[in-house]
Protein backbone atom coordinates (compact mmCIF):
# COMPACT_ATOMS: atom_id res chain seq x y z
CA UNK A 1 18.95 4.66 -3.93
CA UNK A 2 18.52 4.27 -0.25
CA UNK A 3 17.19 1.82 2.14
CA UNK A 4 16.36 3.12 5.80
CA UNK A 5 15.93 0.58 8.44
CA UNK A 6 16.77 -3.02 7.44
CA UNK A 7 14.98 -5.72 4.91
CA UNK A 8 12.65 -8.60 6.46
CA UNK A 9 11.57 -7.27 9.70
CA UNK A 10 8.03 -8.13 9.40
CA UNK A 11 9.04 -11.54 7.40
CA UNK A 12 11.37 -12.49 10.85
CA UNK A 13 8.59 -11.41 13.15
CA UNK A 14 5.73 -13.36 11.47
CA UNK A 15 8.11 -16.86 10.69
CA UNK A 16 9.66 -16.67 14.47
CA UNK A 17 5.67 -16.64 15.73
CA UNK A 18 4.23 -19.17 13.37
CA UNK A 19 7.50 -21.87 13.38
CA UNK A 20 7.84 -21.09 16.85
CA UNK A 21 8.51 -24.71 17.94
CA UNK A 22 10.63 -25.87 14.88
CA UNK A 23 12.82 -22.69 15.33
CA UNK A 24 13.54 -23.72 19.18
CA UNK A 25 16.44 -25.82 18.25
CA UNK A 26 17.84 -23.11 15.92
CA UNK A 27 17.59 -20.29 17.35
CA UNK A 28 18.12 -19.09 21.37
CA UNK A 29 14.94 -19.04 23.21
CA UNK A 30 15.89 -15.05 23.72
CA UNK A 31 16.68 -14.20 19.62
CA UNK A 32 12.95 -16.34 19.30
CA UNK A 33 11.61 -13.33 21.74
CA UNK A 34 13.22 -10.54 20.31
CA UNK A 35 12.46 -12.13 16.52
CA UNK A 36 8.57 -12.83 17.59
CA UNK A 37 8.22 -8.63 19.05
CA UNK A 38 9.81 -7.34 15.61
CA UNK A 39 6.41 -6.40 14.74
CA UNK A 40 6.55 -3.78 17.73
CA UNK A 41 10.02 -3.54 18.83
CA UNK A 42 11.27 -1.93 16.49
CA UNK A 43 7.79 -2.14 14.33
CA UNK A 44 6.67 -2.32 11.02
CA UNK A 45 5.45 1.67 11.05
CA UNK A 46 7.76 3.79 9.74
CA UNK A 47 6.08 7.38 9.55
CA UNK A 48 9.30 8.67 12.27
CA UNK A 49 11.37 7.56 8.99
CA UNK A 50 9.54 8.89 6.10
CA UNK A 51 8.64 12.25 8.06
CA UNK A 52 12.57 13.09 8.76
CA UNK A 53 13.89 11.53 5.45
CA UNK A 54 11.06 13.97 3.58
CA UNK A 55 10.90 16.61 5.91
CA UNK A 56 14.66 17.55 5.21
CA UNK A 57 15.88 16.45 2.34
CA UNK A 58 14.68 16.64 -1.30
CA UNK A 59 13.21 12.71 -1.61
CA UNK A 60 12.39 11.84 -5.41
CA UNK A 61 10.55 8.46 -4.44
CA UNK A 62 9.95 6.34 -1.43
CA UNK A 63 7.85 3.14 -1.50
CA UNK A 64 8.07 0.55 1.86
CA UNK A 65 8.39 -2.66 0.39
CA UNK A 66 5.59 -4.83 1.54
CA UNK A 67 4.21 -7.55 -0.06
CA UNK A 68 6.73 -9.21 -2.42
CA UNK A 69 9.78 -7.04 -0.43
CA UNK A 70 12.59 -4.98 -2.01
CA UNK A 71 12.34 -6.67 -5.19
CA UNK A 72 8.66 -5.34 -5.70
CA UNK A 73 9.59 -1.88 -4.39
CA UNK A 74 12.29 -1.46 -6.41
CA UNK A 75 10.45 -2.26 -9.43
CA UNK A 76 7.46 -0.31 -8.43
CA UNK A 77 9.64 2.48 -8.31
CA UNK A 78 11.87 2.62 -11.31
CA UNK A 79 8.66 1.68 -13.30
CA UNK A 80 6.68 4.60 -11.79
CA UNK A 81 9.78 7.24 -11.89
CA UNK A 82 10.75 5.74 -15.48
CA UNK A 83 14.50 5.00 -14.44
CA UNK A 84 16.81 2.10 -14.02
CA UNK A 85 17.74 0.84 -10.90
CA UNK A 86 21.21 -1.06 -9.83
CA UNK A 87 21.42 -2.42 -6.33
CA UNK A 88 25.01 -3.46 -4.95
CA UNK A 89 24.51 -6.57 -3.22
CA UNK A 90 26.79 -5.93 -0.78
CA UNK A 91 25.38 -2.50 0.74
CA UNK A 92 21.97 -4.26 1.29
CA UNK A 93 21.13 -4.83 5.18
CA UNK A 94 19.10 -7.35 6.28
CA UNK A 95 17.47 -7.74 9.39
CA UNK A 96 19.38 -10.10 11.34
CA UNK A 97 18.42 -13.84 11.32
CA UNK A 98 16.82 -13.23 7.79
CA UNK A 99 19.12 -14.93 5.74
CA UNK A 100 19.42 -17.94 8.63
CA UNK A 101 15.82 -18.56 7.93
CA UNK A 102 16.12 -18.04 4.37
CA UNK A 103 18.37 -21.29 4.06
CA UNK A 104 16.40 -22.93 6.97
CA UNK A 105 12.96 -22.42 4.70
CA UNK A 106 14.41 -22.32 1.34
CA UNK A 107 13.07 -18.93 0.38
CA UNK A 108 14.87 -15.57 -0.95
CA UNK A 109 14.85 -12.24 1.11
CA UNK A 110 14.86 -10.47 -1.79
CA UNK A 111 11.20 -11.01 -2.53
CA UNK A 112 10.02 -11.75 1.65
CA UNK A 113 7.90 -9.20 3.01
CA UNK A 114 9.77 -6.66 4.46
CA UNK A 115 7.35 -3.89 6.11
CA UNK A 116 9.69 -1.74 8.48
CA UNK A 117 11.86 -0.78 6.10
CA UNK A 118 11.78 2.21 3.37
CA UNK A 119 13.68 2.00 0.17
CA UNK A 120 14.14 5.18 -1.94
CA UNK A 121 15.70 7.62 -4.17
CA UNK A 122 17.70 11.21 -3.38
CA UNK A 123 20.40 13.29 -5.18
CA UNK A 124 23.81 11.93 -5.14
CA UNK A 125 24.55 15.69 -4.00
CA UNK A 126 22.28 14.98 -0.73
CA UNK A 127 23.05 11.00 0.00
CA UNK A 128 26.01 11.69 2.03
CA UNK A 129 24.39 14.32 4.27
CA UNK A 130 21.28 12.19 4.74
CA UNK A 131 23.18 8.90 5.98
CA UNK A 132 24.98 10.90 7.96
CA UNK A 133 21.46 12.75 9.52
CA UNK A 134 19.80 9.46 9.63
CA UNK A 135 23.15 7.58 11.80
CA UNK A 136 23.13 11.00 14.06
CA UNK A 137 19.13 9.80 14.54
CA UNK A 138 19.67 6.23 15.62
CA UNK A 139 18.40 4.61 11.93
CA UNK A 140 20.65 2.80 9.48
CA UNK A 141 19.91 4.55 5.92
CA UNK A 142 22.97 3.47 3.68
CA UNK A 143 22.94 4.02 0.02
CA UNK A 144 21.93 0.60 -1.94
CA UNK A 145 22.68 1.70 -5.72
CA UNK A 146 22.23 4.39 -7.82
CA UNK A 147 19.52 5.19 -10.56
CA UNK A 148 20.29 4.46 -14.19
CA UNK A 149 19.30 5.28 -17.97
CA UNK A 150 19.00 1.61 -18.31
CA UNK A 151 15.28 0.20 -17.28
CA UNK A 152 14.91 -2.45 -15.03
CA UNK A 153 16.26 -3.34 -12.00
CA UNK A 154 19.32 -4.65 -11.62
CA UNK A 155 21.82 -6.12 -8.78
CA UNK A 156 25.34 -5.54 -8.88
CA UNK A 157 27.64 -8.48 -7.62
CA UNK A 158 31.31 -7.60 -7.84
CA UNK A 159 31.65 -7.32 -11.56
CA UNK A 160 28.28 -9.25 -12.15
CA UNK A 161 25.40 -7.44 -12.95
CA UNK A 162 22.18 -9.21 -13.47
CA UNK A 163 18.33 -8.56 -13.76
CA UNK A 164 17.17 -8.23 -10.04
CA UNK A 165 15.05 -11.32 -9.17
CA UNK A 166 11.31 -11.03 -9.88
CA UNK A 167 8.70 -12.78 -7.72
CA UNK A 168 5.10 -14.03 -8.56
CA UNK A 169 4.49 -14.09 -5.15
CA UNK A 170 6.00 -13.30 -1.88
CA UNK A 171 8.45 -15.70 -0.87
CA UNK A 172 6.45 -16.21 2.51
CA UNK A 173 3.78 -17.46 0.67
CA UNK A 174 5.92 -21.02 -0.32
């Protein structure tokens, strides 16, 4: 399981324009501008990514988690693919300034909108040579997890595995 580009960009962009004023004494008045243009520097499209991740390699799945963010990707996915899915915690990449706002609005970036991003599923026998085409490209694709026999989704912590969380709505709804 992959995840090209990075979790929360469009959830950073949107909470930097409409807490604009309240974020002032967080966050530099420069990381407000750069947060705020997210939705076009680097964007929220991600065709470039999808073309060259399907274009040359053998892709089994790719879903960009929108509404309701990784969580509701991931369990698109292993629900439509019939699989198991186990995230490490530690390989996930969020956009920077993500989890500062997380704890500043008491929300989880696991279930935040996160269009910009593209999680998805390859070979074990390709993963290597497609984070290491994707780096040579300029995007950060790192492998997430791995697909299982197991259903469900689940997140890896160490030794700790437990169900992913689920959302009944997206976070930035709250």
């Amino acid at each position: 399981v992959f995840l090209a580009r990075a979790i929360g960009i469009e959830a950073v962009s949107i909470i930097a324009r409409e807490k604009y004023e309240f974020l002032k004494k967080n966050f530099s008045e420069n990381s407000l501008l750069k947060m705020m243009d997210l939705i076009n520097n680097p964007g929220i499209n991600v065709l470039k990514e999808a073309r060259l991740l399907w274009e040359n390699f053998n892709i089994k799945a790719m879903h960009d988690p929108t509404e309701g963010g990784i969580s509701a990707a991931l369990y698109e996915i292993a629900s439509r693919c019939d699989i198991g899915i186990t995230v490490n915690k530690k390989s996930l990449v969020f956009y920077p300034g993500l989890i500062r706002l997380a704890h500043l609005f008491r929300f989880n970036p696991y279930g935040i909108i996160s269009s910009g991003c593209i999680v998805g599923i390859i070979s074990s026998e390709d993963s290597a040579k497609m984070v290491k085409f994707m780096h040579k490209k300029g995007i950060k694709c790192p492998i997430i997890g791995e697909t299982t026999d197991e259903k469900g989704v689940y997140l890896q912590d160490g030794i700790k595995k437990v169900p992913f969380p689920i959302f009944d709505r997206d976070e930035i709804t709250n």
